[in-house]
N, C-alpha and C. Protein backbone atom coordinates (compact mmCIF):
# COMPACT_ATOMS: atom_id res chain seq x y z
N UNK A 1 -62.77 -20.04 83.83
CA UNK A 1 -61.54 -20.07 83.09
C UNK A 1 -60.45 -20.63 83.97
N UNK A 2 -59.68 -21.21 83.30
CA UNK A 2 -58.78 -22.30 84.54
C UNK A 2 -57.24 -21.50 84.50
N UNK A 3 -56.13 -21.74 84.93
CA UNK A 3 -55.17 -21.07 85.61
C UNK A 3 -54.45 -20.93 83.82
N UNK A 4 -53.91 -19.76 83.68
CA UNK A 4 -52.88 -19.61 82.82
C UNK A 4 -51.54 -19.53 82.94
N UNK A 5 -50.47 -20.30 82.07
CA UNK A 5 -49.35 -20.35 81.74
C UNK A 5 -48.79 -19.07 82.48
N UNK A 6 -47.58 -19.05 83.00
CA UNK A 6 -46.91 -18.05 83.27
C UNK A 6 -46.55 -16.90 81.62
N UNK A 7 -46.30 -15.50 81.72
CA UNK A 7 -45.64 -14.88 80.89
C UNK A 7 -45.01 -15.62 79.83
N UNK A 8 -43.92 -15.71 80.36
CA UNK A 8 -42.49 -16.21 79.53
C UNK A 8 -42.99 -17.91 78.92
N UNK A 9 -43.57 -18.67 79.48
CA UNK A 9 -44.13 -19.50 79.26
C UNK A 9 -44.92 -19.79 77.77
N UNK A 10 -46.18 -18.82 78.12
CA UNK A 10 -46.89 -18.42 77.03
C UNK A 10 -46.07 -18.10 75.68
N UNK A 11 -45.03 -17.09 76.04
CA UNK A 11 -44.01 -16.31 74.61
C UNK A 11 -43.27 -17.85 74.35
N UNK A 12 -42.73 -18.56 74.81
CA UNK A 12 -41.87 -19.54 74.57
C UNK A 12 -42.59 -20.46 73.61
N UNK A 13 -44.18 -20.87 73.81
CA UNK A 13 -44.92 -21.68 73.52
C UNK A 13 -45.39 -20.91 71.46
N UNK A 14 -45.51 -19.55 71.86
CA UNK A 14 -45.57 -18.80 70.57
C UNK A 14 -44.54 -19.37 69.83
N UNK A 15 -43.40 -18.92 70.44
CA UNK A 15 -42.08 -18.78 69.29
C UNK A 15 -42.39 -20.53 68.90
N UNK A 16 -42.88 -21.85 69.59
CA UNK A 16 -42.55 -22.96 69.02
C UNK A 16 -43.56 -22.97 68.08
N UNK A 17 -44.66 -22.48 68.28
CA UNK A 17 -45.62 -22.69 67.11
C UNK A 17 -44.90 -21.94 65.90
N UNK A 18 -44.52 -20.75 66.14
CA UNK A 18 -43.92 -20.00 65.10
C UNK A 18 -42.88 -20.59 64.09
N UNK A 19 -42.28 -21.40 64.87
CA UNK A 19 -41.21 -22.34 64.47
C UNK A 19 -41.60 -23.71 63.63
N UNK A 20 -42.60 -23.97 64.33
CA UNK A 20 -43.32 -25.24 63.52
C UNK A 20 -43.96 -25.01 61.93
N UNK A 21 -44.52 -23.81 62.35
CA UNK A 21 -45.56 -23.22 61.01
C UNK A 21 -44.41 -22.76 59.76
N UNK A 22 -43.59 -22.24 60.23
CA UNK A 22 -42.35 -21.80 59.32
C UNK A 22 -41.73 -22.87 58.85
N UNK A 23 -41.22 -24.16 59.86
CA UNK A 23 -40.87 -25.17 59.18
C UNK A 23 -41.77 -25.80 57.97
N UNK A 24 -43.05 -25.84 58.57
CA UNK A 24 -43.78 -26.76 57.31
C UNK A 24 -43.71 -26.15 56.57
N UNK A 25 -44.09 -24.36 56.25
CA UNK A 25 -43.95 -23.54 54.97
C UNK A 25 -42.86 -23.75 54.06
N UNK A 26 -41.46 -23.97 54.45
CA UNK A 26 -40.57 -24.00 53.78
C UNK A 26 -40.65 -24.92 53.58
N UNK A 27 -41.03 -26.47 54.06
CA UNK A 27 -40.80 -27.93 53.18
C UNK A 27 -41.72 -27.87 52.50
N UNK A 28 -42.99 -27.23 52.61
CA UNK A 28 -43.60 -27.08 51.53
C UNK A 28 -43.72 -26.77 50.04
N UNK A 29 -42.82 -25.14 50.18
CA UNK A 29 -41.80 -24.75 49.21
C UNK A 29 -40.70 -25.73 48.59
N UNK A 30 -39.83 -25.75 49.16
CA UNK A 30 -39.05 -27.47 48.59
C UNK A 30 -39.36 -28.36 47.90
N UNK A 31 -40.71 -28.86 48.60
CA UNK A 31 -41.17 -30.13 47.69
C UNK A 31 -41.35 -29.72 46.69
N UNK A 32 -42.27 -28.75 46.27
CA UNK A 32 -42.72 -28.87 45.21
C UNK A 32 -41.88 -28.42 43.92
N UNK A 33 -41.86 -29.25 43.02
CA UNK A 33 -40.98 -29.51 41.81
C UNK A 33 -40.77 -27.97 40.76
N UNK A 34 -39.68 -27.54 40.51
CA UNK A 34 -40.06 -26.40 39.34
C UNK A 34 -40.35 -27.08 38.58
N UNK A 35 -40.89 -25.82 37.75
CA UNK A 35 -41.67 -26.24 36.44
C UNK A 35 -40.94 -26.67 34.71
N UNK A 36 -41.08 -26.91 34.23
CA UNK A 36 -40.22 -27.70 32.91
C UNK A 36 -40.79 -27.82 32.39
N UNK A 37 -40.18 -28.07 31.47
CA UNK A 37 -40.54 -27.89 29.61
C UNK A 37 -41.36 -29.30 29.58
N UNK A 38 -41.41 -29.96 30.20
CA UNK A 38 -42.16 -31.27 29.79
C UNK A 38 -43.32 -30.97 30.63
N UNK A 39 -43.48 -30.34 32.06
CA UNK A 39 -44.66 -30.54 32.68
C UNK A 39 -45.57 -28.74 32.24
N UNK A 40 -45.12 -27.92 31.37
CA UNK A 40 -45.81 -26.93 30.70
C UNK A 40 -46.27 -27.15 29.01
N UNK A 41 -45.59 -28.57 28.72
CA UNK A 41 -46.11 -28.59 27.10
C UNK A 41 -44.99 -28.39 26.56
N UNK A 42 -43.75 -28.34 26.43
CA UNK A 42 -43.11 -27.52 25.40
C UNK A 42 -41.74 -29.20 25.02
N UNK A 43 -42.26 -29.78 25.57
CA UNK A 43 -41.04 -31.14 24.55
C UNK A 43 -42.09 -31.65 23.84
N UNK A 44 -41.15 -32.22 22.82
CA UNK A 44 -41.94 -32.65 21.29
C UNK A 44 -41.53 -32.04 20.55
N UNK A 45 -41.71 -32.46 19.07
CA UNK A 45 -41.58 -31.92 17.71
C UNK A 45 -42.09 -30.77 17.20
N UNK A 46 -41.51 -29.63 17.02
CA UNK A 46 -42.43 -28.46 16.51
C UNK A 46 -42.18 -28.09 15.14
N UNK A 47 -42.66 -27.30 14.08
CA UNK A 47 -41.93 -27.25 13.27
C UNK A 47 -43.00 -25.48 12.55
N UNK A 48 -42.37 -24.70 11.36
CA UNK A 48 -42.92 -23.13 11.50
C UNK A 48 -41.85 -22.38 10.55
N UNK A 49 -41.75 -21.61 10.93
CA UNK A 49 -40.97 -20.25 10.51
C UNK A 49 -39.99 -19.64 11.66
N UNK A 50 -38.81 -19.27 11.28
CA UNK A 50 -37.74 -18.81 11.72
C UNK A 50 -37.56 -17.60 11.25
N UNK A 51 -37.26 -16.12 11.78
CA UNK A 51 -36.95 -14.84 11.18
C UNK A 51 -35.70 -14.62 11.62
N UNK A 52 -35.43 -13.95 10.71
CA UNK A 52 -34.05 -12.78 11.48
C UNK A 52 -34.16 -11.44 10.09
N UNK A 53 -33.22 -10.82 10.60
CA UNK A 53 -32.79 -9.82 9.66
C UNK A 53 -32.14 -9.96 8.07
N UNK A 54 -32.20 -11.55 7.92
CA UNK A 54 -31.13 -11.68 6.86
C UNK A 54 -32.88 -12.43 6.07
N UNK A 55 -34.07 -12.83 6.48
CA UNK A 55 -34.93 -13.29 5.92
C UNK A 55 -35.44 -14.27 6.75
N UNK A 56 -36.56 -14.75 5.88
CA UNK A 56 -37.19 -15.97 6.87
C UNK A 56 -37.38 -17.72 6.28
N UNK A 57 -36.91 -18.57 7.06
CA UNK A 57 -36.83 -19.93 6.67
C UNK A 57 -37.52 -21.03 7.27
N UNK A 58 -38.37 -21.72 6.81
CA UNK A 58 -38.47 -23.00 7.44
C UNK A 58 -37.85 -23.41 8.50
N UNK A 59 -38.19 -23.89 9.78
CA UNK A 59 -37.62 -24.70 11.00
C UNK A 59 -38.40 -25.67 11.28
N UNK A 60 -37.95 -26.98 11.93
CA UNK A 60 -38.24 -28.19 12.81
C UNK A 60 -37.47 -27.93 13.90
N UNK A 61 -38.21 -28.12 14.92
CA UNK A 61 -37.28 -28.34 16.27
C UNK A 61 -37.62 -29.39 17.17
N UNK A 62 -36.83 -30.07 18.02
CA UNK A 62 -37.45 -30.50 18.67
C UNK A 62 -36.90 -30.20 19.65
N UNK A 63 -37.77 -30.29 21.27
CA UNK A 63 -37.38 -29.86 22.35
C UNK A 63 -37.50 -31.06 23.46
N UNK A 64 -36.52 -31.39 24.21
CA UNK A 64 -36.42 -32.51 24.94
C UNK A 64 -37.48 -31.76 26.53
N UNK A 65 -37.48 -33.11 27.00
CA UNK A 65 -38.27 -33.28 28.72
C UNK A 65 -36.91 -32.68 29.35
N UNK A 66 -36.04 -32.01 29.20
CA UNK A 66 -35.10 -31.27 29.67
C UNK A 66 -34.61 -29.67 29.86
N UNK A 67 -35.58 -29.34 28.65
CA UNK A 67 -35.42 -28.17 27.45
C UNK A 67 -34.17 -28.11 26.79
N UNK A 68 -33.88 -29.06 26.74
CA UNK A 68 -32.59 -29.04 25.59
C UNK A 68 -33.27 -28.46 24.34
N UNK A 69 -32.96 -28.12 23.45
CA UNK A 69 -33.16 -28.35 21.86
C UNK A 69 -32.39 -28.30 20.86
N UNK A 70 -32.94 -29.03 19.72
CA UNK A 70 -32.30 -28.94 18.88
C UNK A 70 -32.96 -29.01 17.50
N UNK A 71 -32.36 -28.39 15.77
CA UNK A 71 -33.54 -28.71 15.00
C UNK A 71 -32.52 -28.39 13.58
N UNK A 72 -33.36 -28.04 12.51
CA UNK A 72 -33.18 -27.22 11.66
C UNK A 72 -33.24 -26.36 11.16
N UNK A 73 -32.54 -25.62 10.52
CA UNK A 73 -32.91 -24.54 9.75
C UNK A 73 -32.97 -24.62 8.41
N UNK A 74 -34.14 -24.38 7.22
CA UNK A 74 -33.34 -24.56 5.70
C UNK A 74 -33.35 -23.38 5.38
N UNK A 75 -32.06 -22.86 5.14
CA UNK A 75 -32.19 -21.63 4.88
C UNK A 75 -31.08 -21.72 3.20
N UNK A 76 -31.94 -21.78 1.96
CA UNK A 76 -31.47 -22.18 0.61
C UNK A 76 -30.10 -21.93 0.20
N UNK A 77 -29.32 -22.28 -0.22
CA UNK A 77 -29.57 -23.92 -0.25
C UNK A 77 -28.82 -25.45 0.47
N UNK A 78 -28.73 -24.49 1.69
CA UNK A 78 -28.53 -25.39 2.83
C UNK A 78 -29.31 -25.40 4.42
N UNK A 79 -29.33 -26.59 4.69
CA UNK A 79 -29.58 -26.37 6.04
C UNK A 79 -28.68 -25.87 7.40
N UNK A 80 -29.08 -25.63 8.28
CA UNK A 80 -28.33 -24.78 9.17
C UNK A 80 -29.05 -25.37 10.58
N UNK A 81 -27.73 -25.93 11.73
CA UNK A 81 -27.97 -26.38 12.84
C UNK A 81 -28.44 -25.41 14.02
N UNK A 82 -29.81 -25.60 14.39
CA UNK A 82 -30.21 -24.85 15.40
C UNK A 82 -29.94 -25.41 17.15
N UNK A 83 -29.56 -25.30 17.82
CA UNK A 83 -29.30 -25.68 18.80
C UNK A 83 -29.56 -24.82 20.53
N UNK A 84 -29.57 -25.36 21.42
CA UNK A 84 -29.84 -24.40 22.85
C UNK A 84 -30.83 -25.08 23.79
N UNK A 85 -30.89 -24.43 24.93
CA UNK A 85 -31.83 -24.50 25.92
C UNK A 85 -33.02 -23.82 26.52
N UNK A 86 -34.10 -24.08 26.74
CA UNK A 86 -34.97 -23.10 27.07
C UNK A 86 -35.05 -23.68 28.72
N UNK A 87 -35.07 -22.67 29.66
CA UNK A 87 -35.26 -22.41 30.89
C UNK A 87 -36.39 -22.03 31.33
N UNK A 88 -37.05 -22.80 32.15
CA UNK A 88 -38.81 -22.35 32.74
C UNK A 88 -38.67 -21.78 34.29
N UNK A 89 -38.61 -20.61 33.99
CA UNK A 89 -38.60 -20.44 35.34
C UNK A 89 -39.72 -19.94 35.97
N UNK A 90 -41.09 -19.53 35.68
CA UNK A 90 -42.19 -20.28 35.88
C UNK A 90 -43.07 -19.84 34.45
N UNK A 91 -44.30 -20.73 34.58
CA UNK A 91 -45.02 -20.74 33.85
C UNK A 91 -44.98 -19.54 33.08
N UNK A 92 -45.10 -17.98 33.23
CA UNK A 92 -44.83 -16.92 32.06
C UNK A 92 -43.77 -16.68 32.38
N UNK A 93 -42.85 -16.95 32.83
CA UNK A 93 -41.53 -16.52 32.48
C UNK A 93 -40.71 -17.83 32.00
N UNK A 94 -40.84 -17.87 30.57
CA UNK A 94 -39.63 -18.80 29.69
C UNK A 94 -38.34 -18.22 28.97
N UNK A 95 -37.26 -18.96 29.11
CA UNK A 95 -36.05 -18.25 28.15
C UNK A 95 -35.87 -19.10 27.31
N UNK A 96 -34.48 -18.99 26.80
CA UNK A 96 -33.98 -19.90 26.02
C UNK A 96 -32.37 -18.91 25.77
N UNK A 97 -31.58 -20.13 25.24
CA UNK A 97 -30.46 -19.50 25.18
C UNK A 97 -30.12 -20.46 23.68
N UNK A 98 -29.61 -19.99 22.45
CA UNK A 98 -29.10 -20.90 21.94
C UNK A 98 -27.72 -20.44 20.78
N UNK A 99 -27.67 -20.94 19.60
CA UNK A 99 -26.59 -20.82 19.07
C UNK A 99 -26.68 -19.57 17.77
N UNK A 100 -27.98 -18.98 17.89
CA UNK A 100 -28.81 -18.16 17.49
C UNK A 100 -29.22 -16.96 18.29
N UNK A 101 -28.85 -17.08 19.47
CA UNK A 101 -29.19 -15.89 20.18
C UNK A 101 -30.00 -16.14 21.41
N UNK A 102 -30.83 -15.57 22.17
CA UNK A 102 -31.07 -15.75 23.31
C UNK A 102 -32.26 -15.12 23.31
N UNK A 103 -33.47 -14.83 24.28
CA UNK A 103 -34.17 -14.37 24.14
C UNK A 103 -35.54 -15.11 24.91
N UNK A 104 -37.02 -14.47 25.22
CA UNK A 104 -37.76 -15.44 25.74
C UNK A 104 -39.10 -16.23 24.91
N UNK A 105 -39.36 -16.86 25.47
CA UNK A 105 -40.11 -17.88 25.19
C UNK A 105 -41.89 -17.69 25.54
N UNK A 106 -42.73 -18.03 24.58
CA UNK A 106 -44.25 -18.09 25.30
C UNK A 106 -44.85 -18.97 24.29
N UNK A 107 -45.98 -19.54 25.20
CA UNK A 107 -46.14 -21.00 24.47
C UNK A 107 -48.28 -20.39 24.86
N UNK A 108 -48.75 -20.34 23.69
CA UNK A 108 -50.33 -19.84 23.68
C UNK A 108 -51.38 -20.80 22.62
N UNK A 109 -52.41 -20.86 23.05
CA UNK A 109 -53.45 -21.15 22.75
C UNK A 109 -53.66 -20.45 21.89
N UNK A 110 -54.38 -20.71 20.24
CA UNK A 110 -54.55 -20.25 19.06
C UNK A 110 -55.70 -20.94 18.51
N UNK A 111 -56.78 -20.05 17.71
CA UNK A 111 -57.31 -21.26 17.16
C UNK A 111 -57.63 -22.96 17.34
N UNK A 112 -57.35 -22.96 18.36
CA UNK A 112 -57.46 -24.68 18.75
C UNK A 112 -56.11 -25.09 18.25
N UNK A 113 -55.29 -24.58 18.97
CA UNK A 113 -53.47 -24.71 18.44
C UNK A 113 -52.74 -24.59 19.23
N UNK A 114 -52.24 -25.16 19.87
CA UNK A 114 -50.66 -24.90 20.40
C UNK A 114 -49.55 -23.87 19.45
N UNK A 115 -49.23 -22.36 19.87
CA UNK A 115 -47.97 -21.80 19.31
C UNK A 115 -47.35 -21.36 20.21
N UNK A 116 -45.86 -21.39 19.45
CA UNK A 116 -44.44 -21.42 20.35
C UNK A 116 -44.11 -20.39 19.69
N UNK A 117 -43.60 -19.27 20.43
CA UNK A 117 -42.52 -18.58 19.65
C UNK A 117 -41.54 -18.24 20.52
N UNK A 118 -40.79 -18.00 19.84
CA UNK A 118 -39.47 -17.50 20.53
C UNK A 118 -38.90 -16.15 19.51
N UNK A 119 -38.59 -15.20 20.98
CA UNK A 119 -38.73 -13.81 20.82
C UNK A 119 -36.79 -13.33 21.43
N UNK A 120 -36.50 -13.21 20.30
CA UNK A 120 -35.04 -12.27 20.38
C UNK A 120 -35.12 -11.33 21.43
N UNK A 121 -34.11 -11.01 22.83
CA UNK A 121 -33.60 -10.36 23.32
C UNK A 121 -33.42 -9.17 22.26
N UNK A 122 -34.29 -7.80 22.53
CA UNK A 122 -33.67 -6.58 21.76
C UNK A 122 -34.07 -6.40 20.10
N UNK A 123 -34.99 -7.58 19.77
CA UNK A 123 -35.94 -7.60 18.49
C UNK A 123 -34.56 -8.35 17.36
N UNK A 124 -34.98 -8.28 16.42
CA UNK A 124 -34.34 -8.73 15.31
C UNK A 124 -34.97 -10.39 15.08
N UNK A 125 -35.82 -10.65 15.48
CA UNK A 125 -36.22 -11.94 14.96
C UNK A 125 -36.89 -12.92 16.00
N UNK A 126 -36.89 -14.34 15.32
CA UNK A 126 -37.32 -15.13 16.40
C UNK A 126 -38.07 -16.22 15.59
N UNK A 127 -39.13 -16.98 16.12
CA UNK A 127 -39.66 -18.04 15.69
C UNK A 127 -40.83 -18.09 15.94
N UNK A 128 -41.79 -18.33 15.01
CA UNK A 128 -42.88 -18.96 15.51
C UNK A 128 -43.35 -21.07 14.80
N UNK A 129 -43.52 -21.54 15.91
CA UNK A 129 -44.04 -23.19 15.62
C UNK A 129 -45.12 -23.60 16.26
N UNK A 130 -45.73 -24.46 15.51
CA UNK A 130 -46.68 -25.21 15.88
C UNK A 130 -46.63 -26.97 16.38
N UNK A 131 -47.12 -27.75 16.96
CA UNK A 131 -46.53 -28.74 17.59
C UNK A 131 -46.79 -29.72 15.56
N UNK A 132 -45.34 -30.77 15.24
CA UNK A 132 -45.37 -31.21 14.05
C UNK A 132 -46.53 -32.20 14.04
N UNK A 133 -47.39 -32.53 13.66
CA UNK A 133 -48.23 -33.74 13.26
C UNK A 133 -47.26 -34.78 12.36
């Protein structure tokens, strides 16, 4: 076995590896992109049923590569502007905030189906859609 590093030497040489390994961890973290409504499925045309407490209506929505959205409501015998954002903050945790209320989001496999719903903060309603053909 051949001559070893002094003490302090050795600890100095730790802390740089320590330093190195921590750096790459965190650019690692960095790079990689959060997650969004376009790279989980959820921009495009959807269209379903809308609830609340007052009854239930027909909706179209569509949701941008941003999570913007926006859509309709027909609720007889007019339509009614749906509007807001849904926030991915990761894959099971989705929100949304809109002009309708707030509440979160989950996007599941059905039957060989894509469904969206969106679930009221505190119950009273929400949505369920399917992607529009």
């Amino acid at each position: 076995m051949g001559p070893q590093p002094p003490d302090g030497l050795r600890r100095a040489l730790h802390r740089a590896r320590a330093v190195v390994l921590l750096t790459a961890l965190l650019a690692g973290c960095a790079s990689s992109p959060p997650p969004s409504a376009q790279s989980i499925g959820l921009a495009g045309t959807w269209r379903g049923r809308m609830s609340s407490p007052m009854g239930n209506a027909p909706l179209i929505l569509t949701i941008a590569e941003d999570g913007t959205f926006q859509g309709l409501l027909f609720v007889e015998p007019k339509y009614k502007e749906v509007r807001g954002a849904i926030t991915v903050l990761s894959p099971s945790n989705i929100r949304y905030e809109g002009n309708d209320g707030n509440g979160r989001v989950t996007l599941r496999e059905e039957r060989g189906e894509r469904v969206l719903r969106f679930v009221r903060d505190g119950g009273g309603g929400g949505a369920e859609l399917v992607p529009a053909k």
